[in-house]
N, C-alpha and C. Protein backbone atom coordinates (compact mmCIF):
# COMPACT_ATOMS: atom_id res chain seq x y z
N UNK A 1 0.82 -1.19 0.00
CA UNK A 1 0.00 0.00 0.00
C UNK A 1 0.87 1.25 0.00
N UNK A 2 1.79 1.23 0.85
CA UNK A 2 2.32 2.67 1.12
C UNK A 2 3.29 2.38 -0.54
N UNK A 3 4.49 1.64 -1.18
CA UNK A 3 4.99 1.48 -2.44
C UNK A 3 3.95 2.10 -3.42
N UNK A 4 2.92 1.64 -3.38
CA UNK A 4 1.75 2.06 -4.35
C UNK A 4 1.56 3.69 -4.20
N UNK A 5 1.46 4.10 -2.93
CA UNK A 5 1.09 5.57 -2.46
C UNK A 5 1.71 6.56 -2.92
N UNK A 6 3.27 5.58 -2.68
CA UNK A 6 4.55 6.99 -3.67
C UNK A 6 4.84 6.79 -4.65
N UNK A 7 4.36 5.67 -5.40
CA UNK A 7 4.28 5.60 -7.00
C UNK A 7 3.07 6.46 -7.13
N UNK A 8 2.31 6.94 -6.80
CA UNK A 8 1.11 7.89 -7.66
C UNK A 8 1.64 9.16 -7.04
N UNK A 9 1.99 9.37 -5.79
CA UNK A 9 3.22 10.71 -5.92
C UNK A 9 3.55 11.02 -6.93
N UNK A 10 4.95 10.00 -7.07
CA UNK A 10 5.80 10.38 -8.12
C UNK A 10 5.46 10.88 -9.73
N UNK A 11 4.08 9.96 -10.05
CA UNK A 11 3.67 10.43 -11.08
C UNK A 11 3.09 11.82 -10.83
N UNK A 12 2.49 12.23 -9.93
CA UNK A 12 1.89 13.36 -10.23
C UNK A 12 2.67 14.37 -10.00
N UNK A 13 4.44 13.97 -9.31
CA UNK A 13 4.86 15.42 -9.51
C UNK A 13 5.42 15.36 -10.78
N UNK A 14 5.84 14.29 -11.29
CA UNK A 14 6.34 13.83 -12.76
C UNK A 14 5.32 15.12 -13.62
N UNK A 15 3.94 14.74 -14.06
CA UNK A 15 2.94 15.14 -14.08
C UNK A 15 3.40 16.73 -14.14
N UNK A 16 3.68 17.53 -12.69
CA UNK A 16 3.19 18.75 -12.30
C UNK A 16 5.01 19.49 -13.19
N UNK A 17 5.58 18.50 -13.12
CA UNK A 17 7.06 18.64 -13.98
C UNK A 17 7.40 19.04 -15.27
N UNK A 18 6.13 18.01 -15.88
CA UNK A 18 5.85 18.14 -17.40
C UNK A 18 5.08 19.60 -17.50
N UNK A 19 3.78 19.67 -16.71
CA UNK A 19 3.02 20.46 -17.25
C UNK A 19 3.78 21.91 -17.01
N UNK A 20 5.04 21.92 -15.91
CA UNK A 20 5.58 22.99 -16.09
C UNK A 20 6.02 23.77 -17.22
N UNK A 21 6.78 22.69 -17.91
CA UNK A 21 7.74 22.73 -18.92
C UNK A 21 6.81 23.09 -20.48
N UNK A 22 5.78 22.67 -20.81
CA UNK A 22 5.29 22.63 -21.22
C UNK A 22 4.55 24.11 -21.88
N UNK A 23 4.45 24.70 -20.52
CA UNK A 23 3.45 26.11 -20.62
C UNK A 23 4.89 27.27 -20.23
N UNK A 24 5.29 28.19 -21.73
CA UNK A 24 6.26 28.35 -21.64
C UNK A 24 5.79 29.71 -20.45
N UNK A 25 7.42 30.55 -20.37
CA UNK A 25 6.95 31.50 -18.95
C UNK A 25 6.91 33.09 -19.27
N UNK A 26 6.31 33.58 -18.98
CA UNK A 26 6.39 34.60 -19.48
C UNK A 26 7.21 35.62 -19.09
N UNK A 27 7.85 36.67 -19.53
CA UNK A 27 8.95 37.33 -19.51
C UNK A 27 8.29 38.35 -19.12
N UNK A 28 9.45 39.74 -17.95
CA UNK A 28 9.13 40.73 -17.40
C UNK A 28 8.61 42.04 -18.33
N UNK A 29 7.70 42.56 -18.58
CA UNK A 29 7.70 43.76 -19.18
C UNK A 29 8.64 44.60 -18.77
N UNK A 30 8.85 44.91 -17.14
CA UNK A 30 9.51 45.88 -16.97
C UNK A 30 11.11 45.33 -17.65
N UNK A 31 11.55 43.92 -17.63
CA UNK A 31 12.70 43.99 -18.12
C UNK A 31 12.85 43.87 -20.02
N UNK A 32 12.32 43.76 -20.51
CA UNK A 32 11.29 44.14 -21.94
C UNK A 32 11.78 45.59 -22.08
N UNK A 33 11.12 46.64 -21.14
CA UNK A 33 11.40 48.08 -21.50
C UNK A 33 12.36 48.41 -21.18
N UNK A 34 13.11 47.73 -19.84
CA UNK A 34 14.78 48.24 -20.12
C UNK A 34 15.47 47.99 -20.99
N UNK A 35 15.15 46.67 -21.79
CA UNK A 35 16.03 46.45 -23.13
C UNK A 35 16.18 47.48 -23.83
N UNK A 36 14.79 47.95 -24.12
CA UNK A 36 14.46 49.02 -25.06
C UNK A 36 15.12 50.35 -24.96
N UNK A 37 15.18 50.53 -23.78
CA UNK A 37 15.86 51.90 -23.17
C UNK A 37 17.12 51.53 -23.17
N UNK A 38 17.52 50.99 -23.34
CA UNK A 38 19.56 50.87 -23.19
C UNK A 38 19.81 50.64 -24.75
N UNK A 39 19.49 50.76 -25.74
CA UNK A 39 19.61 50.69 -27.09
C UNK A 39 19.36 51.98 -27.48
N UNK A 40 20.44 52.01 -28.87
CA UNK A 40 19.81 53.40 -29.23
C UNK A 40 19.16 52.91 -30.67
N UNK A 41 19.09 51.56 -30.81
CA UNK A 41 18.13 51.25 -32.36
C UNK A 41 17.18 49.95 -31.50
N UNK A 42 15.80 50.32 -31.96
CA UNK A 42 14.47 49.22 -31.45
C UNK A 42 15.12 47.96 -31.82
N UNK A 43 15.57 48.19 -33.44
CA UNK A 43 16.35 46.75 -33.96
C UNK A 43 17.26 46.33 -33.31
N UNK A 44 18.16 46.72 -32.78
CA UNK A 44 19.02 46.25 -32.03
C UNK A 44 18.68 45.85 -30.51
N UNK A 45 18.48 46.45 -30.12
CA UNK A 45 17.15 45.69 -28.68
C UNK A 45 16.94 44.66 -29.22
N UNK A 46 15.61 44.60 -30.05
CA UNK A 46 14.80 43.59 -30.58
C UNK A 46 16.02 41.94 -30.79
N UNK A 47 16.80 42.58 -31.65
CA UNK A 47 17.93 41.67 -31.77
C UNK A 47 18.30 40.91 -30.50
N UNK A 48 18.37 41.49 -30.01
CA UNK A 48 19.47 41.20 -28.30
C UNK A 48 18.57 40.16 -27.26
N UNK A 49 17.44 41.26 -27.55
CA UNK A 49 16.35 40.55 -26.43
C UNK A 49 15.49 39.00 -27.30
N UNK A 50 15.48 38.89 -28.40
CA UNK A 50 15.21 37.83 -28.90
C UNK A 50 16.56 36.60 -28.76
N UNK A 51 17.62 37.26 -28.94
CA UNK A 51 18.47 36.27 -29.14
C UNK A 51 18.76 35.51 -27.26
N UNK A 52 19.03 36.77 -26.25
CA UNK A 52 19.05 36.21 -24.98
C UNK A 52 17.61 35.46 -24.69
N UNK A 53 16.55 34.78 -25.27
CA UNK A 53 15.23 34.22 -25.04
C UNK A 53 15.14 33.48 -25.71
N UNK A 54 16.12 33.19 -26.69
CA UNK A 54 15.62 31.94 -27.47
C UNK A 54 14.38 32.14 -28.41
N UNK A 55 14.10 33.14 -29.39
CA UNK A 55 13.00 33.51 -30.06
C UNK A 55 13.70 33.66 -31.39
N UNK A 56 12.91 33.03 -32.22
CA UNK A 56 13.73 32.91 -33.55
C UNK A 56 14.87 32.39 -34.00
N UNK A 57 15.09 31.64 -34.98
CA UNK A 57 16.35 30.84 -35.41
C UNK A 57 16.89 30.99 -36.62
N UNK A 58 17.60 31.98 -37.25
CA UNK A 58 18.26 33.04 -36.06
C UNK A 58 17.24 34.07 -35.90
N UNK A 59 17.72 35.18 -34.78
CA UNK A 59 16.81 36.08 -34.96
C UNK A 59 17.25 37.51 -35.35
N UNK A 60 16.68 37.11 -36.99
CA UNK A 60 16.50 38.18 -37.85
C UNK A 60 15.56 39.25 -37.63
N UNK A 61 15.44 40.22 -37.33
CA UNK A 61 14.03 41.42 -37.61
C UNK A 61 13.95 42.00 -38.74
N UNK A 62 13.08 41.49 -39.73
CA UNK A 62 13.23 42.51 -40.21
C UNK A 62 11.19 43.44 -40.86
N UNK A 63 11.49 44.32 -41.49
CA UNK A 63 10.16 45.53 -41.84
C UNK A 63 9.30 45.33 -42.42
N UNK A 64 8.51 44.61 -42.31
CA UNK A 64 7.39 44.17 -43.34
C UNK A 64 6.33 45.15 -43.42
N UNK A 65 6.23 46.20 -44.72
CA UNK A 65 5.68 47.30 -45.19
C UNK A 65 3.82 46.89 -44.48
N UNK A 66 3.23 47.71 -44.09
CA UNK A 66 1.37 47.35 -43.72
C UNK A 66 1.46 48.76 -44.82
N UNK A 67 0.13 47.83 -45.58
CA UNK A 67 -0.02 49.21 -46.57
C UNK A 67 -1.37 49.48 -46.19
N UNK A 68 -1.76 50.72 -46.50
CA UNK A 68 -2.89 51.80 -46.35
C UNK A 68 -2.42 52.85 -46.10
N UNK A 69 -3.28 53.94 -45.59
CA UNK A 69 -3.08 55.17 -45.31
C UNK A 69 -1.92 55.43 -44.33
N UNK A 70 -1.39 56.59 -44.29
CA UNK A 70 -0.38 56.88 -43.36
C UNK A 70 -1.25 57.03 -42.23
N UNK A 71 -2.42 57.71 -42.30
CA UNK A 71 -2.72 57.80 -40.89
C UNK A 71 -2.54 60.06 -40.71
N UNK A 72 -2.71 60.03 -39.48
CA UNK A 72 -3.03 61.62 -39.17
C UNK A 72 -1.60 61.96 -38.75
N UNK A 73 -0.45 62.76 -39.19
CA UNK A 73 0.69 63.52 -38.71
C UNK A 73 0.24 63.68 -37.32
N UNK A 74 1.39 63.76 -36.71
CA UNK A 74 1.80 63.99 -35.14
C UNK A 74 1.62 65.49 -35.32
N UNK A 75 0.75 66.34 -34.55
CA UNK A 75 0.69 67.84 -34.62
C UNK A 75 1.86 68.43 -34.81
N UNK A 76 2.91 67.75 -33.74
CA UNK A 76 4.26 68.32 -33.27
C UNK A 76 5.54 67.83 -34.32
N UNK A 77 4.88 67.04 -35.26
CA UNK A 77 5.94 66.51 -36.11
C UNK A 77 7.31 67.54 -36.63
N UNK A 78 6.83 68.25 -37.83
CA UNK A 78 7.59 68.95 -38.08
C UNK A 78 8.65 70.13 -37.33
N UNK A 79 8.03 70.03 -36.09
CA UNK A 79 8.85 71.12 -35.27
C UNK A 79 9.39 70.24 -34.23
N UNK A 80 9.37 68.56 -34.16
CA UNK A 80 10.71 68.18 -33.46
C UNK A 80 11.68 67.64 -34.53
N UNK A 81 11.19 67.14 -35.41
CA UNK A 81 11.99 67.03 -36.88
C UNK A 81 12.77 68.44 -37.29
N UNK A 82 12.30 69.78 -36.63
CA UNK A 82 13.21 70.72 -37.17
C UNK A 82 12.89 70.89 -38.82
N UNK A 83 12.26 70.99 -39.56
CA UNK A 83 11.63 70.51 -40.58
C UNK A 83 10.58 71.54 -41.37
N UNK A 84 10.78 72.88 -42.29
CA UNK A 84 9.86 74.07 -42.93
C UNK A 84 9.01 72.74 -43.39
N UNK A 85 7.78 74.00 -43.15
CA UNK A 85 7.03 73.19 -43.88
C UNK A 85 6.65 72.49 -45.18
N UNK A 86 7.48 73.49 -45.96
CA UNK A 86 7.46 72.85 -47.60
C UNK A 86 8.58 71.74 -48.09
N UNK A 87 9.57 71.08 -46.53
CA UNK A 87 10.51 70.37 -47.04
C UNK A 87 9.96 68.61 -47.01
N UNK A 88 10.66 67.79 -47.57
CA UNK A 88 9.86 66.77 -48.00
C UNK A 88 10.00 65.88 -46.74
N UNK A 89 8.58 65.02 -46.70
CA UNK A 89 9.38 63.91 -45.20
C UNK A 89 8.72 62.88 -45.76
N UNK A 90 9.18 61.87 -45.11
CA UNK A 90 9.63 60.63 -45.69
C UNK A 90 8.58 59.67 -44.34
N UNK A 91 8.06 58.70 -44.94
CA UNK A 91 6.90 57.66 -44.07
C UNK A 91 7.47 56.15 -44.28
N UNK A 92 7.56 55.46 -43.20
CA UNK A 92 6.91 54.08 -43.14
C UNK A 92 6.27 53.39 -41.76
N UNK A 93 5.63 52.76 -42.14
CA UNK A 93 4.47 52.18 -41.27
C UNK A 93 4.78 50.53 -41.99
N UNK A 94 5.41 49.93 -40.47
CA UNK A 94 6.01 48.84 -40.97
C UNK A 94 5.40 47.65 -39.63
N UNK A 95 5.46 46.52 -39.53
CA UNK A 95 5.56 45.57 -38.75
C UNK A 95 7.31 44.74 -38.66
N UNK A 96 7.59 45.44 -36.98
CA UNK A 96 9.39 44.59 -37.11
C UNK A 96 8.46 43.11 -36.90
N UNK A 97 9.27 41.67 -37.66
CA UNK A 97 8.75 40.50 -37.55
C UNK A 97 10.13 40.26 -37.49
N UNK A 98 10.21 38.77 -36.52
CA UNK A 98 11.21 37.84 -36.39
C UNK A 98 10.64 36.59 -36.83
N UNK A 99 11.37 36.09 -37.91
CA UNK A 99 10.36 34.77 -38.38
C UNK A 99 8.85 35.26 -39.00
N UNK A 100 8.19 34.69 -38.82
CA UNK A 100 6.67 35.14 -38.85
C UNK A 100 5.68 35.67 -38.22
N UNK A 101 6.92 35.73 -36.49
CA UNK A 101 6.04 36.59 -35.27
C UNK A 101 6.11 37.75 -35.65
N UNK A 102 5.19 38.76 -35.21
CA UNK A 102 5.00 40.34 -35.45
C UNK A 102 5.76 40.73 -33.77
N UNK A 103 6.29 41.65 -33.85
CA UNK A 103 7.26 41.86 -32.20
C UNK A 103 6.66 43.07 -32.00
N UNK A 104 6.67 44.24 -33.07
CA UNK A 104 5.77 45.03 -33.05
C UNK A 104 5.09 46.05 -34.24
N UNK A 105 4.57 47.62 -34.07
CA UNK A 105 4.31 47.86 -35.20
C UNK A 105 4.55 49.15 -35.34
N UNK A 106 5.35 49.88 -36.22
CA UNK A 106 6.12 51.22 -36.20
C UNK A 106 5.53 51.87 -37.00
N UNK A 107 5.50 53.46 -36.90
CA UNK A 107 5.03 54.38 -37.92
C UNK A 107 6.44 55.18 -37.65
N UNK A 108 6.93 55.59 -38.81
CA UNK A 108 8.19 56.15 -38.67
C UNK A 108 8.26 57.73 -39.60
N UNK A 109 8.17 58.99 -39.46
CA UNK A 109 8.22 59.46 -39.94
C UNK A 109 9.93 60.26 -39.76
N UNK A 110 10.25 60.18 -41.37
CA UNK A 110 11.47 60.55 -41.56
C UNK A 110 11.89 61.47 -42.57
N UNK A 111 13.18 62.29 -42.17
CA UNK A 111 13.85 63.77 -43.30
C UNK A 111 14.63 62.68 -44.16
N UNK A 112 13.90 62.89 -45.48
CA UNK A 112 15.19 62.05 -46.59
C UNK A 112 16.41 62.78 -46.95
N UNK A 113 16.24 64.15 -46.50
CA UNK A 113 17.43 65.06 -46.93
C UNK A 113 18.37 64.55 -46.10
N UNK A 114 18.39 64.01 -44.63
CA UNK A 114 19.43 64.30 -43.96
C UNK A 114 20.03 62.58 -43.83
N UNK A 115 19.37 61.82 -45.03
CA UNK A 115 20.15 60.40 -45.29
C UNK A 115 21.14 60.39 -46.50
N UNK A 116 21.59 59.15 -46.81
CA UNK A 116 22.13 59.09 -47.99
C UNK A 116 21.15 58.86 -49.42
N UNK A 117 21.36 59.00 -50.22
CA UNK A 117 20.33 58.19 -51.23
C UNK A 117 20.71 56.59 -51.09
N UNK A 118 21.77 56.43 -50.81
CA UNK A 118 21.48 54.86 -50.65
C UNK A 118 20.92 54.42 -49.12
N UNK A 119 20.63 55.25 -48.55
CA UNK A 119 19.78 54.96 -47.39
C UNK A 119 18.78 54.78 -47.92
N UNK A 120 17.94 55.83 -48.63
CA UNK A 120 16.97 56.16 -48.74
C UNK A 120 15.90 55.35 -49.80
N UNK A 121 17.05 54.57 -50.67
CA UNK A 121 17.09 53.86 -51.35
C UNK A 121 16.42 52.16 -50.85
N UNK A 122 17.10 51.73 -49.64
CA UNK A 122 17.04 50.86 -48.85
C UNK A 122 15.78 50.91 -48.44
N UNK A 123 15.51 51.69 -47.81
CA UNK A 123 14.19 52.12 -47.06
C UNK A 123 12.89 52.43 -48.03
N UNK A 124 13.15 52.61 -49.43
CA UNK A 124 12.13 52.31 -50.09
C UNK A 124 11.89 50.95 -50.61
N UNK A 125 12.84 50.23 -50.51
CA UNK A 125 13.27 49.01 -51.60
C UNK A 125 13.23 47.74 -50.63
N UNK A 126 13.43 47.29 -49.30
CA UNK A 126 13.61 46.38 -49.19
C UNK A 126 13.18 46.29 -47.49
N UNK A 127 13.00 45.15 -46.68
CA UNK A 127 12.29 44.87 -45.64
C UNK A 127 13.64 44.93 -44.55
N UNK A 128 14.36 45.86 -44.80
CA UNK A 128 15.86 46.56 -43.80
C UNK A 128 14.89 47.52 -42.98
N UNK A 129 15.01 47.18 -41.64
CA UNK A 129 14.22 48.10 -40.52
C UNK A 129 14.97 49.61 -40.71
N UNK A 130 14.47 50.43 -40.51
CA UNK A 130 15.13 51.61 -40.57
C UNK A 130 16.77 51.84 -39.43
N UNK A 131 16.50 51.45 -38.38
CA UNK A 131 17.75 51.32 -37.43
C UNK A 131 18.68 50.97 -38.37
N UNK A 132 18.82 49.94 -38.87
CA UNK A 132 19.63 49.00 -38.84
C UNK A 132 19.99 49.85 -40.53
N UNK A 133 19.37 50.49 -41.70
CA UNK A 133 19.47 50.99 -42.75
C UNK A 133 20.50 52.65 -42.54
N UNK A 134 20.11 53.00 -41.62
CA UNK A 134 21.01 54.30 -40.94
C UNK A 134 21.94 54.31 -40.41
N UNK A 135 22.03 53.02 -39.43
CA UNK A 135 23.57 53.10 -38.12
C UNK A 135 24.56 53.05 -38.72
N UNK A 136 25.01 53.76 -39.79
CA UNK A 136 26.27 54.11 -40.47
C UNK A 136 26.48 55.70 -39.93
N UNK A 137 25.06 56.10 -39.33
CA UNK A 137 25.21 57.72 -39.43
C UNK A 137 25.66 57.98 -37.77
N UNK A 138 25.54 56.89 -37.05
CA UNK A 138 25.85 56.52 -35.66
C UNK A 138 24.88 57.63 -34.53
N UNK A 139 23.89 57.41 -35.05
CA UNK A 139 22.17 58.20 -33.96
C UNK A 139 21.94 57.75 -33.15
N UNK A 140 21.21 58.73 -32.24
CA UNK A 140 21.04 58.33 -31.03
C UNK A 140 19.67 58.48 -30.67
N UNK A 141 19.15 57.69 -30.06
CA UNK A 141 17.65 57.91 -29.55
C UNK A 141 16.84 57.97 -27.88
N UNK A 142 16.36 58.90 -28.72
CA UNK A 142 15.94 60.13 -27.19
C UNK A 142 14.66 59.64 -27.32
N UNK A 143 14.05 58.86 -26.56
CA UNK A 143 12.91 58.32 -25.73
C UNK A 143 11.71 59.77 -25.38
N UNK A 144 11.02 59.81 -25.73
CA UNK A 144 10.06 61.32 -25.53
C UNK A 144 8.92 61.09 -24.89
N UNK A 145 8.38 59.40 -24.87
CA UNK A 145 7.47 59.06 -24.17
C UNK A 145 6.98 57.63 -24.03
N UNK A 146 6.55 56.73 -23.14
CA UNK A 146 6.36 55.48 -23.02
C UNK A 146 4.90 55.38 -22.33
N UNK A 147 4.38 54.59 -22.50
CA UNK A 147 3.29 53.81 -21.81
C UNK A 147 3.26 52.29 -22.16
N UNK A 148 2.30 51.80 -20.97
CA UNK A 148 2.00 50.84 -21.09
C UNK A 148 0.39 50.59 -21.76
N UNK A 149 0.62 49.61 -23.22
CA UNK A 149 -0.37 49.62 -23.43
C UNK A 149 -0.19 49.94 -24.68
N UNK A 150 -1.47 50.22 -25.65
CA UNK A 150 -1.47 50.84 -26.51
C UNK A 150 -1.79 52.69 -26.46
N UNK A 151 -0.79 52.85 -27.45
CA UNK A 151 -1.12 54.43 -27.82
C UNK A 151 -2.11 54.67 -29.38
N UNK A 152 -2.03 55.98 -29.59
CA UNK A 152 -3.04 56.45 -30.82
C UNK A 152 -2.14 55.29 -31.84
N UNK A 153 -2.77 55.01 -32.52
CA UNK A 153 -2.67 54.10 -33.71
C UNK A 153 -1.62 52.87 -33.63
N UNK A 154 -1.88 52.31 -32.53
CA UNK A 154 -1.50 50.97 -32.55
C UNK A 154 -2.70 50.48 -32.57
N UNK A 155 -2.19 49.22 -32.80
CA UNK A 155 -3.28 47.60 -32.96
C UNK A 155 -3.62 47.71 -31.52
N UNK A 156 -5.00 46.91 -31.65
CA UNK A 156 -5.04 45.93 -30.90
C UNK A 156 -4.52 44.90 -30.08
N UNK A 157 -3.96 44.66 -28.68
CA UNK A 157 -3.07 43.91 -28.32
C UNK A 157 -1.70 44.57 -27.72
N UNK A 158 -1.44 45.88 -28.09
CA UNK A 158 0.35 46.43 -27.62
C UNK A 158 0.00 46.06 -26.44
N UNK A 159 1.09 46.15 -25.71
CA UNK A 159 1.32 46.16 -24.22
C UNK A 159 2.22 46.98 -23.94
N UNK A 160 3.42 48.03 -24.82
CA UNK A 160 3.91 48.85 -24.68
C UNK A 160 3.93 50.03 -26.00
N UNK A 161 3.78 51.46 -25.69
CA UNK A 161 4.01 52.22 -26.42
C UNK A 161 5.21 53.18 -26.77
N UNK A 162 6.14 53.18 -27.42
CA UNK A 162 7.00 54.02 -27.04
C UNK A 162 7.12 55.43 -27.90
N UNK A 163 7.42 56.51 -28.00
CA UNK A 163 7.84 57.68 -28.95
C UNK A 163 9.00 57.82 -28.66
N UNK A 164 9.43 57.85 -29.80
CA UNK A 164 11.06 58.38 -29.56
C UNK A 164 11.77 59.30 -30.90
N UNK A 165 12.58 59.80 -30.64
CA UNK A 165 13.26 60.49 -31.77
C UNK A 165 14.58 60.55 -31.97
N UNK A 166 14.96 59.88 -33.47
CA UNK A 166 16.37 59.47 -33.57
C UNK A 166 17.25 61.00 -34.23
N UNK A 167 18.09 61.17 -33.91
CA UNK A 167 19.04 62.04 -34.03
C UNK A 167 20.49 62.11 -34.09
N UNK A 168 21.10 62.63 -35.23
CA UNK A 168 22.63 62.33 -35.70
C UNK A 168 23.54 62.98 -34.70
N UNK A 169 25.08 62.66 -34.34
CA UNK A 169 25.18 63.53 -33.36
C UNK A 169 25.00 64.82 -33.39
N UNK A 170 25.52 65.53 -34.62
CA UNK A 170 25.40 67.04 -33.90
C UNK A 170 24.05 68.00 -33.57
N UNK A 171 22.86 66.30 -32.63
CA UNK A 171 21.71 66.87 -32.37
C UNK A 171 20.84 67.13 -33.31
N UNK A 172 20.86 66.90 -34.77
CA UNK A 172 19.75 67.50 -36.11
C UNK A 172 19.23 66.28 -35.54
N UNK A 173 17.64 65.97 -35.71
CA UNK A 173 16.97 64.80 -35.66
C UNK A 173 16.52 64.54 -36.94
N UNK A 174 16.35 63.02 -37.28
CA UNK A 174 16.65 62.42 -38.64
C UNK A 174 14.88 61.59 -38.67
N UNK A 175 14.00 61.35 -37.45
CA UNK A 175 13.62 60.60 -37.24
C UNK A 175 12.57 60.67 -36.18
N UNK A 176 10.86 60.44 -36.38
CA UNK A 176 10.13 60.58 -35.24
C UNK A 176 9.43 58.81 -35.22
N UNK A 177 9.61 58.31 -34.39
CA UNK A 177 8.99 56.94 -34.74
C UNK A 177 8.26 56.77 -33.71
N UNK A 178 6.72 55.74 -34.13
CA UNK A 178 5.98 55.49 -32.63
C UNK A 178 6.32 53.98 -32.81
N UNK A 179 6.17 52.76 -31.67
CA UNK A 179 6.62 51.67 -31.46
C UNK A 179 5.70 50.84 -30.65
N UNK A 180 4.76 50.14 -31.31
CA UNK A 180 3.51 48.99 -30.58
C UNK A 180 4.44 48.18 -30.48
N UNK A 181 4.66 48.13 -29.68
CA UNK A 181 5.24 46.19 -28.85
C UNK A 181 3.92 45.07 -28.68
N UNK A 182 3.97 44.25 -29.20
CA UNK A 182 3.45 43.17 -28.79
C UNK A 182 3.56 41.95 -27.76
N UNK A 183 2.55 41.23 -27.15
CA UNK A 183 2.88 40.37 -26.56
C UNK A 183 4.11 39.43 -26.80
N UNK A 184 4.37 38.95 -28.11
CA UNK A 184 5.20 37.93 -28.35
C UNK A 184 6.11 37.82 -28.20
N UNK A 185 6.70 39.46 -27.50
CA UNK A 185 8.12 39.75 -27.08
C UNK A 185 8.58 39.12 -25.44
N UNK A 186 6.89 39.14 -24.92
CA UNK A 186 7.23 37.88 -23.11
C UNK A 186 6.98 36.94 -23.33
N UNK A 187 7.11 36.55 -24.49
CA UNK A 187 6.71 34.65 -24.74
C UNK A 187 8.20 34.24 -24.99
N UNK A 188 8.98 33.41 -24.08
CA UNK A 188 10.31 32.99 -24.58
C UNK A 188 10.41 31.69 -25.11
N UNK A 189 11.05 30.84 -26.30
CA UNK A 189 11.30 30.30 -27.28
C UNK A 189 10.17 30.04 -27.84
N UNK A 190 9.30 30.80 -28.52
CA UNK A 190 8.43 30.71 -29.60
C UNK A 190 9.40 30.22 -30.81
């Protein structure tokens, strides 16, 4: 009787062992947004924090264009862009994906004057996240606002919002981007 008693033990912590393993764990937001904040490119975060989690094989990010409308300008656009009004600016509204997960979803409004044409080139032409199409110009990004959650024109689902604005060093800003994070970023080895 008692042999029998700790054989159905054993299975059920066996059991409580498996079902651990099984149901993967979910990862800290707050340590999620420090990634984010110690980077000065989302892509490069994104990079870092996928690769320390085991998400994607390898983990590539890269821009997969969402087409439709741009959507309504940031009131304040042109005057943190530094930017007359008759000079040209430059849009994308992209999903960063690793694999086939969506990580999150960017609206990026950008000065084409103050890239290369073969930047600019890139960024019309091919699924190169903007970070990662620029860091030749070595920018830095100034964080302007965060929440949790979704902000104006994210999806459904963010759990973090960020604004930020990228800028070359001698301070000209190149770059206003908003940043939906998705869940799939606290799910580790998807």
């Amino acid at each position: 009787m008692e042999s029998s008693r700790k054989a159905n033990i054993g299975i059920v912590a066996a059991g409580l062992s498996l079902a651990a393993c099984a149901a993967p764990q979910q990862l800290s937001l707050d340590a999620f947004e420090a990634a984010l904040n110690s980077q000065v490119s989302a892509t490069e975060a994104l990079t870092q924090w996928c690769t320390a989690h085991n998400m994607g094989n390898p983990p590539v990010i890269r821009a997969v264009p969402v087409s439709g409308e741009a959507g309504e300008l940031p009131p304040d656009l042109r005057q943190l862009l530094e930017l007359p009004p008759d000079s040209p600016l430059g849009y994308r509204h992209v999903r960063l994906v690793c694999g086939d997960v969506v990580l999150s979803e960017a609206h990026n409004w950008f000065v084409p004057a103050r890239l290369s044409p073969g930047m600019n080139d890139v960024l019309e032409r091919t699924d190169t996240p903007f970070g990662k199409a620029v860091e030749a110009l070595h920018f830095t990004r100034r964080k302007l606002a965060g929440t949790r959650g979704g902000g104006p024109g994210c999806p459904d689902g963010t759990i973090l919002t960020q604004r930020a604005l990228l800028e070359l060093p001698d301070g000209r800003p190149i770059s206003l981007v908003m940043e939906c994070y998705t869940s799939a970023n606290l799910t580790p080895g998807w």
